[in-house]
PDB file of N, CA and C in Angstrom:
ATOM      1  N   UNK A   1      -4.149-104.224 -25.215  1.00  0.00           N
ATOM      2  CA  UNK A   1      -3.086-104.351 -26.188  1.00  0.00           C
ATOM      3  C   UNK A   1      -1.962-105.258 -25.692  1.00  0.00           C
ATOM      4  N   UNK A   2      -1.976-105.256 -24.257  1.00  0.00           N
ATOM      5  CA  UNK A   2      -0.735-106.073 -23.363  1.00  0.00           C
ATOM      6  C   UNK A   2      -1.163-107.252 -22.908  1.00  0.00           C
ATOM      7  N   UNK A   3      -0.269-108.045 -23.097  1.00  0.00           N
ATOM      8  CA  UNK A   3      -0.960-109.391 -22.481  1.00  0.00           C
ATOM      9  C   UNK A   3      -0.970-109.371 -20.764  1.00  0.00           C
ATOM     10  N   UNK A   4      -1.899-109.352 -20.160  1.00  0.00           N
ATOM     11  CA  UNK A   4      -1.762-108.969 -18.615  1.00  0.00           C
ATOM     12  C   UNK A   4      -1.520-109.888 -17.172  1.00  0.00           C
ATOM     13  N   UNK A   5      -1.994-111.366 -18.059  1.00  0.00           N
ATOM     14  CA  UNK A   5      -1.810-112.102 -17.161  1.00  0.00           C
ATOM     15  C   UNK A   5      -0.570-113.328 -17.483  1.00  0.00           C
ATOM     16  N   UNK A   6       0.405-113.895 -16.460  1.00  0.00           N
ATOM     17  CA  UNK A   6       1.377-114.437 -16.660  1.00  0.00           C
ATOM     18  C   UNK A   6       1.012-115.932 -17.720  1.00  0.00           C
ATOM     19  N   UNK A   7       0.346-116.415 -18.004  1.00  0.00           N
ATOM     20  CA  UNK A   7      -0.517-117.526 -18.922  1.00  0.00           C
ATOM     21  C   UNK A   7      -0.370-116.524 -20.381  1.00  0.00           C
ATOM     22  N   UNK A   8      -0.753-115.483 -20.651  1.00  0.00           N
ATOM     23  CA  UNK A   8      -0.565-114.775 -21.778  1.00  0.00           C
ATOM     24  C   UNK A   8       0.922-114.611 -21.950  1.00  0.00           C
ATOM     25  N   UNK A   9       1.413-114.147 -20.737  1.00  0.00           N
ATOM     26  CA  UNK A   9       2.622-113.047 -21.505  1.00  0.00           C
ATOM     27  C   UNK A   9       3.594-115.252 -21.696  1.00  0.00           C
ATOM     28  N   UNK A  10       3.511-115.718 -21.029  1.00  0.00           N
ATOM     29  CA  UNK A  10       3.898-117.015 -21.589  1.00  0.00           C
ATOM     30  C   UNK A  10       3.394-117.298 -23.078  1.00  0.00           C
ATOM     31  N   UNK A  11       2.658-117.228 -23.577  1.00  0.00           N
ATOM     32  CA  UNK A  11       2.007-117.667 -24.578  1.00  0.00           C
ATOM     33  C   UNK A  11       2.844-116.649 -25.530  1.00  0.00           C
ATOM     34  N   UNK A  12       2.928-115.462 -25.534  1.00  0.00           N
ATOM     35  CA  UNK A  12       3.748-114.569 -26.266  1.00  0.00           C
ATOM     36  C   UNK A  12       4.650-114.658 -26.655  1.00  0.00           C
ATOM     37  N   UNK A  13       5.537-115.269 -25.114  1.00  0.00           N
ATOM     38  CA  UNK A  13       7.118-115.236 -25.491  1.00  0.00           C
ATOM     39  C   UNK A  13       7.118-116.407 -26.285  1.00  0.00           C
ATOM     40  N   UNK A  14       6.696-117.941 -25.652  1.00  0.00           N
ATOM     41  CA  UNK A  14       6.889-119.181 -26.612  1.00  0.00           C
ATOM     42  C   UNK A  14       6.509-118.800 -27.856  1.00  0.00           C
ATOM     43  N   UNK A  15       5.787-118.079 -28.286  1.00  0.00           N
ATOM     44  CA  UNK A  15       5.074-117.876 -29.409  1.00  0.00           C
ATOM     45  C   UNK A  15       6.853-117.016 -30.030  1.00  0.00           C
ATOM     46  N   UNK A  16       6.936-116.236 -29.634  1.00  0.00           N
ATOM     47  CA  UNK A  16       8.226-115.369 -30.208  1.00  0.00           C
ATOM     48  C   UNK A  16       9.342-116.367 -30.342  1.00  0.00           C
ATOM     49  N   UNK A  17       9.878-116.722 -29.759  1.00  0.00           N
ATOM     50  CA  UNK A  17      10.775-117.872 -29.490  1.00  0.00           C
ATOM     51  C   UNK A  17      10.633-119.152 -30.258  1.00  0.00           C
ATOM     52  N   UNK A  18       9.232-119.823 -30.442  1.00  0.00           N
ATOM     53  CA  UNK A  18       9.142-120.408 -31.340  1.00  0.00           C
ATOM     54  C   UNK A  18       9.617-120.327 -32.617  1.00  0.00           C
ATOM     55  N   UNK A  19       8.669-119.570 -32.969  1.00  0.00           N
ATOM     56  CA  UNK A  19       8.812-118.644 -34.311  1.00  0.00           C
ATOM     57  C   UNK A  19       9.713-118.209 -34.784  1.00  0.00           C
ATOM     58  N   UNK A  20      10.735-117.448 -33.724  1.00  0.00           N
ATOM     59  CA  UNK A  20      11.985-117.088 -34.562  1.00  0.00           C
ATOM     60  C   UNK A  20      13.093-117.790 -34.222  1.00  0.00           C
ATOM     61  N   UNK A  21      12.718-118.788 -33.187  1.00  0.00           N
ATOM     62  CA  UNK A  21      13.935-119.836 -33.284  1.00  0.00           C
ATOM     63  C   UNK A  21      13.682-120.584 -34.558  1.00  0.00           C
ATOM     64  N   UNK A  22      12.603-120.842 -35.082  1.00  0.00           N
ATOM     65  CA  UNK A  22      12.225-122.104 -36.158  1.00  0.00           C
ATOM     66  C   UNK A  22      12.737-121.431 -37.474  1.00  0.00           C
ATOM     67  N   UNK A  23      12.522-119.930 -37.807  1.00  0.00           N
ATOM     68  CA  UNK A  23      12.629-119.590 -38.691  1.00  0.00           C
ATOM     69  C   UNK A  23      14.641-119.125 -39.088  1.00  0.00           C
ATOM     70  N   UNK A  24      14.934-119.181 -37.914  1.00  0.00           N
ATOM     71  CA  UNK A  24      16.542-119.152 -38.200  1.00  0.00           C
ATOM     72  C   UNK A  24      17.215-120.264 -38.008  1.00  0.00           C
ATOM     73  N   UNK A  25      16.414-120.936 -37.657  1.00  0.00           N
ATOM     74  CA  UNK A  25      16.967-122.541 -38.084  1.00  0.00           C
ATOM     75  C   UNK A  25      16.867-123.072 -39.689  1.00  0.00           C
ATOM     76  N   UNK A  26      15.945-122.402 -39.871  1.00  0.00           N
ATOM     77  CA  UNK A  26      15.538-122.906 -40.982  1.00  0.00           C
ATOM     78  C   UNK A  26      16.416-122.317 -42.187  1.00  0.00           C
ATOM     79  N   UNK A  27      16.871-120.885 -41.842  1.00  0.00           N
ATOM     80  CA  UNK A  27      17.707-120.083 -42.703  1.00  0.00           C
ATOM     81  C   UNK A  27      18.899-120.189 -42.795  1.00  0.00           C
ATOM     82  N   UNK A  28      19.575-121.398 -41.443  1.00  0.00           N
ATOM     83  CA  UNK A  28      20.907-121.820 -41.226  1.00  0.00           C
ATOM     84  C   UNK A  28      20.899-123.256 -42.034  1.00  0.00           C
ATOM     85  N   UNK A  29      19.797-123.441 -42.097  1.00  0.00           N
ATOM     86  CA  UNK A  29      19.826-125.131 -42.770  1.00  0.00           C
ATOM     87  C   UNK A  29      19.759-124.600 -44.347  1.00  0.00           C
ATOM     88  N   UNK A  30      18.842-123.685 -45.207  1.00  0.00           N
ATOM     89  CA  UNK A  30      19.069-123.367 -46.504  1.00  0.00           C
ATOM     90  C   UNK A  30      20.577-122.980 -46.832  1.00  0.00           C
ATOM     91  N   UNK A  31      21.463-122.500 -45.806  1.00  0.00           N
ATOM     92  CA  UNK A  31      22.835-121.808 -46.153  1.00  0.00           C
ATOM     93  C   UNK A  31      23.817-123.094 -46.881  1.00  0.00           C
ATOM     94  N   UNK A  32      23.440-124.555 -46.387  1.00  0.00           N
ATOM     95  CA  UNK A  32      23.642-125.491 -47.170  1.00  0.00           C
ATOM     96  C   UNK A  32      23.265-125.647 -48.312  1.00  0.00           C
ATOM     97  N   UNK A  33      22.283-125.200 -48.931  1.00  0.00           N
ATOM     98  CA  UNK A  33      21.789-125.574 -50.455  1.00  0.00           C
ATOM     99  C   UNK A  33      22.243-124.301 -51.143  1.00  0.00           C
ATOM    100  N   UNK A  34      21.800-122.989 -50.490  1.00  0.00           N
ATOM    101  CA  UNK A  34      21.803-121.982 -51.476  1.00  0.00           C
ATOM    102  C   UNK A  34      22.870-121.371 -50.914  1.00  0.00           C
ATOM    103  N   UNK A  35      23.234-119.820 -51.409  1.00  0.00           N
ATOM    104  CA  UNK A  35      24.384-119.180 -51.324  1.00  0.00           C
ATOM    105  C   UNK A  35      23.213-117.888 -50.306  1.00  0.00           C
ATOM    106  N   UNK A  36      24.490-117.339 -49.809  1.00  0.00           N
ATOM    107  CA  UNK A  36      24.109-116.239 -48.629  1.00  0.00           C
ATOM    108  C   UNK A  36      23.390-115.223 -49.721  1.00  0.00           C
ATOM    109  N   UNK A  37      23.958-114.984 -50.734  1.00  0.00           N
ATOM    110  CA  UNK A  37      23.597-113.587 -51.615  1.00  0.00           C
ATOM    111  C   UNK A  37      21.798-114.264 -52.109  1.00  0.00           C
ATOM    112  N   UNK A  38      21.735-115.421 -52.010  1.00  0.00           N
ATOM    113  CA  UNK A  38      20.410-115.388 -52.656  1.00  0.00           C
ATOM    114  C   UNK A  38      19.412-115.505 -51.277  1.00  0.00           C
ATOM    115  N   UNK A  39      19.616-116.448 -50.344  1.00  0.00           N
ATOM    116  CA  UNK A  39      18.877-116.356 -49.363  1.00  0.00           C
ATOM    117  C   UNK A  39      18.605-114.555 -48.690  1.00  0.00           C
ATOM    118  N   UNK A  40      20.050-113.901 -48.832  1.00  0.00           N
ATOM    119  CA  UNK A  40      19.291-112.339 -48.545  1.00  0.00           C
ATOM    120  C   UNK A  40      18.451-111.555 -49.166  1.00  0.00           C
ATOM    121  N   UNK A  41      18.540-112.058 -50.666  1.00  0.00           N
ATOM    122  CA  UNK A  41      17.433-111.580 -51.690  1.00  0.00           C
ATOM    123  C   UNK A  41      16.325-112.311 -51.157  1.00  0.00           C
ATOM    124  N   UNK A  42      15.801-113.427 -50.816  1.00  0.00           N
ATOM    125  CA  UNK A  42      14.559-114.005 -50.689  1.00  0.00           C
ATOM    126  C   UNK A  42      14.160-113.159 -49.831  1.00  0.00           C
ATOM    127  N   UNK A  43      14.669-112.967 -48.361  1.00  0.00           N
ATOM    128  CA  UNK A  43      14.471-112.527 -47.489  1.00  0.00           C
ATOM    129  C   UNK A  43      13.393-110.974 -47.577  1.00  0.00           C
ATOM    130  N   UNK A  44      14.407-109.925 -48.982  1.00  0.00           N
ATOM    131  CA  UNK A  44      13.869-109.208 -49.219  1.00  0.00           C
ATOM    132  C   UNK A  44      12.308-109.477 -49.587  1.00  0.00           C
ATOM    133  N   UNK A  45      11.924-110.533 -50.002  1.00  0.00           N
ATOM    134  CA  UNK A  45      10.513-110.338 -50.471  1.00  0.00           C
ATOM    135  C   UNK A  45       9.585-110.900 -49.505  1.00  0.00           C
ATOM    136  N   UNK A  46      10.275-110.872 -47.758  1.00  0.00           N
ATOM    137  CA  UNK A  46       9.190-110.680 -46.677  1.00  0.00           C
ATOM    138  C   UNK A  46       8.087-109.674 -46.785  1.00  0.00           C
ATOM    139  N   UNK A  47       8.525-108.284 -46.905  1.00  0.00           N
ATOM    140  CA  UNK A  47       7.190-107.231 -46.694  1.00  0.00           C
ATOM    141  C   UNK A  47       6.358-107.760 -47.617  1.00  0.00           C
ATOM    142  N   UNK A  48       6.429-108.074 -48.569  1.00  0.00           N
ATOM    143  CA  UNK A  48       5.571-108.517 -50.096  1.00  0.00           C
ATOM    144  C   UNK A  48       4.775-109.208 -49.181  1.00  0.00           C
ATOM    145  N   UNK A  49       5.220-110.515 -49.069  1.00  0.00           N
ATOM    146  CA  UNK A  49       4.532-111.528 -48.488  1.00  0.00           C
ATOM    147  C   UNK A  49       3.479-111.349 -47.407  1.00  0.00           C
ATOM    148  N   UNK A  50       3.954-110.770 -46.334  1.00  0.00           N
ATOM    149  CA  UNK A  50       3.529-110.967 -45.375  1.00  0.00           C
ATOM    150  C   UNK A  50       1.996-109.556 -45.500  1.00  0.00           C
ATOM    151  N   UNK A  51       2.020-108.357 -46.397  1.00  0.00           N
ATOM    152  CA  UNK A  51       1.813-107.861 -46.928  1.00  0.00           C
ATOM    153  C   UNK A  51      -0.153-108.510 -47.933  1.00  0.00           C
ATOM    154  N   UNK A  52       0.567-108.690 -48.610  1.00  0.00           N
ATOM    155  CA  UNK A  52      -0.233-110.081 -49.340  1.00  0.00           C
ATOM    156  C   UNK A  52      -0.961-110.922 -48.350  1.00  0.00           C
ATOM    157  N   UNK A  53      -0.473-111.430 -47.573  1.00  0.00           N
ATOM    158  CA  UNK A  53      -1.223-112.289 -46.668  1.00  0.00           C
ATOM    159  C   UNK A  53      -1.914-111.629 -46.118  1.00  0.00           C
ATOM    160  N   UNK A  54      -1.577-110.761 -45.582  1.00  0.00           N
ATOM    161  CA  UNK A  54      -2.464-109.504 -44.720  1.00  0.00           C
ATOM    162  C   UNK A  54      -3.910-108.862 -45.781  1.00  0.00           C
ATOM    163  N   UNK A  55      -3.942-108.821 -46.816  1.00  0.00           N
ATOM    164  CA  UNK A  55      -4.998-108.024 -47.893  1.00  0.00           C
ATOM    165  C   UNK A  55      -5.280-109.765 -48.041  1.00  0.00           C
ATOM    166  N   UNK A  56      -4.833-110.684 -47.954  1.00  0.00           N
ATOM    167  CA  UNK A  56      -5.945-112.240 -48.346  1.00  0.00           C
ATOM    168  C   UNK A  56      -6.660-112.070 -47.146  1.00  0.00           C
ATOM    169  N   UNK A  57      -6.118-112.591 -46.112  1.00  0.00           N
ATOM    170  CA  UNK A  57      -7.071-112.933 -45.014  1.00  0.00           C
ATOM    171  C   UNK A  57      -7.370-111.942 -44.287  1.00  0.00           C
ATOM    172  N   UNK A  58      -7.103-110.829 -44.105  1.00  0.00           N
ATOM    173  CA  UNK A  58      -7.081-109.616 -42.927  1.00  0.00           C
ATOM    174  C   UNK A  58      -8.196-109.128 -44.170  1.00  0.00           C
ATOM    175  N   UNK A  59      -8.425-109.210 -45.059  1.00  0.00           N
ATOM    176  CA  UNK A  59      -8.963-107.929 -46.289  1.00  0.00           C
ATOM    177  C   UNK A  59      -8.278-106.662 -46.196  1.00  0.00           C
ATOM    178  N   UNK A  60      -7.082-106.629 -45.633  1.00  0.00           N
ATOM    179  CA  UNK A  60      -6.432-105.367 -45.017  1.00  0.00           C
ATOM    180  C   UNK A  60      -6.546-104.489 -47.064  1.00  0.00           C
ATOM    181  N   UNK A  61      -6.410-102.627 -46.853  1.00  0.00           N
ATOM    182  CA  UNK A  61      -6.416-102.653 -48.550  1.00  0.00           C
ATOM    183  C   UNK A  61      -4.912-102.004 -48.453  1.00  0.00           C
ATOM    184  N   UNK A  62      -4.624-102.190 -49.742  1.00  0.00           N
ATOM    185  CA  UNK A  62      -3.248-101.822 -49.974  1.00  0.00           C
ATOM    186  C   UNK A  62      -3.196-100.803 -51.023  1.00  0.00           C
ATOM    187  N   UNK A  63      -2.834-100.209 -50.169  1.00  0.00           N
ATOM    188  CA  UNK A  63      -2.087 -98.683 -50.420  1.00  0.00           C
ATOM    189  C   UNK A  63      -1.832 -98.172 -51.921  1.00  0.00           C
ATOM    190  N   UNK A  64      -1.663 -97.130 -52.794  1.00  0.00           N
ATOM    191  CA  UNK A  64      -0.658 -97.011 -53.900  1.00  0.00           C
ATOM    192  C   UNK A  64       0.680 -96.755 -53.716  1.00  0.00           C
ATOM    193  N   UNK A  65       1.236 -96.494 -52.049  1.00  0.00           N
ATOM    194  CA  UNK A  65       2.296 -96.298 -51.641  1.00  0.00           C
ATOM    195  C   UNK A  65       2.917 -97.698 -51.387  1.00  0.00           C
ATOM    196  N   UNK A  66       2.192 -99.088 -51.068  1.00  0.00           N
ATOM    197  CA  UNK A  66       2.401-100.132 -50.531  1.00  0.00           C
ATOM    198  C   UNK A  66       2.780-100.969 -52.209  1.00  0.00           C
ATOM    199  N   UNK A  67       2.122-100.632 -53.483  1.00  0.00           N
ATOM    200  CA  UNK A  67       2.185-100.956 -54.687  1.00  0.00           C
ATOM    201  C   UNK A  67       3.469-100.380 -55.273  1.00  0.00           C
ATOM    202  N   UNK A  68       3.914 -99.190 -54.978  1.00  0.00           N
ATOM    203  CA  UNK A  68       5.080 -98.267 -55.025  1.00  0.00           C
ATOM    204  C   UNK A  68       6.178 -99.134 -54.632  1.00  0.00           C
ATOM    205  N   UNK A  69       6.306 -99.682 -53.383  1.00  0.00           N
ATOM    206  CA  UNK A  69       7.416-100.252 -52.238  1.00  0.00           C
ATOM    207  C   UNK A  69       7.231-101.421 -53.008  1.00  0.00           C
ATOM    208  N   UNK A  70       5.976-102.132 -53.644  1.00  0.00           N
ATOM    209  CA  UNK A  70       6.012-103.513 -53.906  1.00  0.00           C
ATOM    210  C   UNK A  70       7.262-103.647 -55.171  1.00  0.00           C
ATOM    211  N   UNK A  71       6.962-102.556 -56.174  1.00  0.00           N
ATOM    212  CA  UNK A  71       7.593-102.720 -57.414  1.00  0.00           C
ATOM    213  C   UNK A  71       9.347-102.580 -57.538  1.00  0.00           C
ATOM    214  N   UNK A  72       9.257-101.261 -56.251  1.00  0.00           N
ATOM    215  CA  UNK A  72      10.811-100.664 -56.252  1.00  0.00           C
ATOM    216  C   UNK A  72      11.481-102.052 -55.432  1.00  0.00           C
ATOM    217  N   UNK A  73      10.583-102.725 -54.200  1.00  0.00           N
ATOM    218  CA  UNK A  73      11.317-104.041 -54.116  1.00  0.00           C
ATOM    219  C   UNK A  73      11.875-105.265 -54.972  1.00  0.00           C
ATOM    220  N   UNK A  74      11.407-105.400 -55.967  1.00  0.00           N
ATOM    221  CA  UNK A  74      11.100-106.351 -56.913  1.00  0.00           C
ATOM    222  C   UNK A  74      12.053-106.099 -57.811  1.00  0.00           C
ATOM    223  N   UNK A  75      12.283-104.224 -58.307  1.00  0.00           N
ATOM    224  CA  UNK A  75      12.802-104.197 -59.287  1.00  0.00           C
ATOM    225  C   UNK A  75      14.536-103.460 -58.591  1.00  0.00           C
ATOM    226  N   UNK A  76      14.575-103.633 -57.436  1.00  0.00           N
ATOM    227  CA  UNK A  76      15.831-104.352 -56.557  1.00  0.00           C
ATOM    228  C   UNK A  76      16.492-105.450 -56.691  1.00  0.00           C
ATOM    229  N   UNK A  77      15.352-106.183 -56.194  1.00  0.00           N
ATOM    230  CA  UNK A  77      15.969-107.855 -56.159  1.00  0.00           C
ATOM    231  C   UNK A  77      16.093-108.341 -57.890  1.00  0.00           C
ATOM    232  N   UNK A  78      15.684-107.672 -58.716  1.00  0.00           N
ATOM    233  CA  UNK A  78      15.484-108.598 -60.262  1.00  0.00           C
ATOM    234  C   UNK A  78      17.062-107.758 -60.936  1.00  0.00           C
ATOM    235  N   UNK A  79      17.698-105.862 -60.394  1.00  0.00           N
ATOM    236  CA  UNK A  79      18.572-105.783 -60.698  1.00  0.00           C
ATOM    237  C   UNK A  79      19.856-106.218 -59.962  1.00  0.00           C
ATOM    238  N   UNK A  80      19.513-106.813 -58.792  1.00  0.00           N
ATOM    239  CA  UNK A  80      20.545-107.240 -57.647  1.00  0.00           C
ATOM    240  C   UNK A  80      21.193-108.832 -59.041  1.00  0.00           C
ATOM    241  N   UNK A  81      20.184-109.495 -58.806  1.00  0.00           N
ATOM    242  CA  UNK A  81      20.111-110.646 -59.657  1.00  0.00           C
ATOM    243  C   UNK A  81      20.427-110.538 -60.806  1.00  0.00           C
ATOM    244  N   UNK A  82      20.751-109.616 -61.432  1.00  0.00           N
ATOM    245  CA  UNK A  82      21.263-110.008 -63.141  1.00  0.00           C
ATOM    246  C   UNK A  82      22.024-109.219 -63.114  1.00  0.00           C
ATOM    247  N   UNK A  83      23.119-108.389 -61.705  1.00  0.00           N
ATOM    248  CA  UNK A  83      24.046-107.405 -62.548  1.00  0.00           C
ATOM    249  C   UNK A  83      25.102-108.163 -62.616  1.00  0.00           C
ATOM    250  N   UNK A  84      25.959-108.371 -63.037  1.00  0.00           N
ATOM    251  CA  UNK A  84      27.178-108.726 -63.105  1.00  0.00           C
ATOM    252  C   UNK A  84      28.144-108.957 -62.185  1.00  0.00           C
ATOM    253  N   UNK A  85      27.955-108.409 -61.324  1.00  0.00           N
ATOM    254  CA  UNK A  85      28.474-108.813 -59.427  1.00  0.00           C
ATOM    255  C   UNK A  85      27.997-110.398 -59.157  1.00  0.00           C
ATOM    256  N   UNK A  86      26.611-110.642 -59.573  1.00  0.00           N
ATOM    257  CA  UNK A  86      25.712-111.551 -59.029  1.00  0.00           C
ATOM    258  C   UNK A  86      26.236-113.077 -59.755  1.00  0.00           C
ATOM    259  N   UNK A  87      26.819-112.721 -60.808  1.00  0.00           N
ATOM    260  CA  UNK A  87      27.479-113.759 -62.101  1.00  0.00           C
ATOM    261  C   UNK A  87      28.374-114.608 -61.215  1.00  0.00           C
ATOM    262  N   UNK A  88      28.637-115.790 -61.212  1.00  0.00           N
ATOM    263  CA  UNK A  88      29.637-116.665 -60.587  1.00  0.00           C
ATOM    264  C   UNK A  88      30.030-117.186 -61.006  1.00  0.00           C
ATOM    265  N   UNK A  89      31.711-117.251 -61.366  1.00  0.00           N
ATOM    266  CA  UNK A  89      32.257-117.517 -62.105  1.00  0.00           C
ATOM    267  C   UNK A  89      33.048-118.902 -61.686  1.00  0.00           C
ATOM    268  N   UNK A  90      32.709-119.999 -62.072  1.00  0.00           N
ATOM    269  CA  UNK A  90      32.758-121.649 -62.021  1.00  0.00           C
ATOM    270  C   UNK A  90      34.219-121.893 -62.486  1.00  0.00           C
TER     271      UNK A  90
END
């Protein structure tokens, strides 16, 4: 389960470091186009995703509890997005 030899546990960390250096770079560079309130909503629809990807290529199966979390996420982010807080007033 552990990577045991120093060639692995290297491969791990660059791999970690990569990855989440690239991906918060990437979330500091959208803060220019979009607004913080929507990039944290996107964010929310990681489990979905990653989720999804996992039942494409893994064939992993998904749950009625995982279909549950999918909807109550969704129907989060869709009332986050149209309440009246979310309105910006120009």
């Amino acid at each position: 389960m552990f990577p045991i030899t120093l060639q692995t546990w290297l491969a791990v960390i660059g791999l970690g470091i990569i990855s989440e250096g690239l991906g918060q770079r990437l979330l500091a560079d959208c803060l220019d186009k979009f607004s913080s309130s929507f990039i944290a909503m996107f964010l929310l629809l990681e489990p979905i995703v990653s989720a999804m990807l996992a039942w494409f290529i893994f064939a992993e199966a998904l749950s009625s509890i995982t279909w549950i979390g999918f909807v109550i996420i969704l129907t989060g982010i869709y009332l986050a997005q149209s309440s009246n807080a979310a309105v910006h007033e120009g």
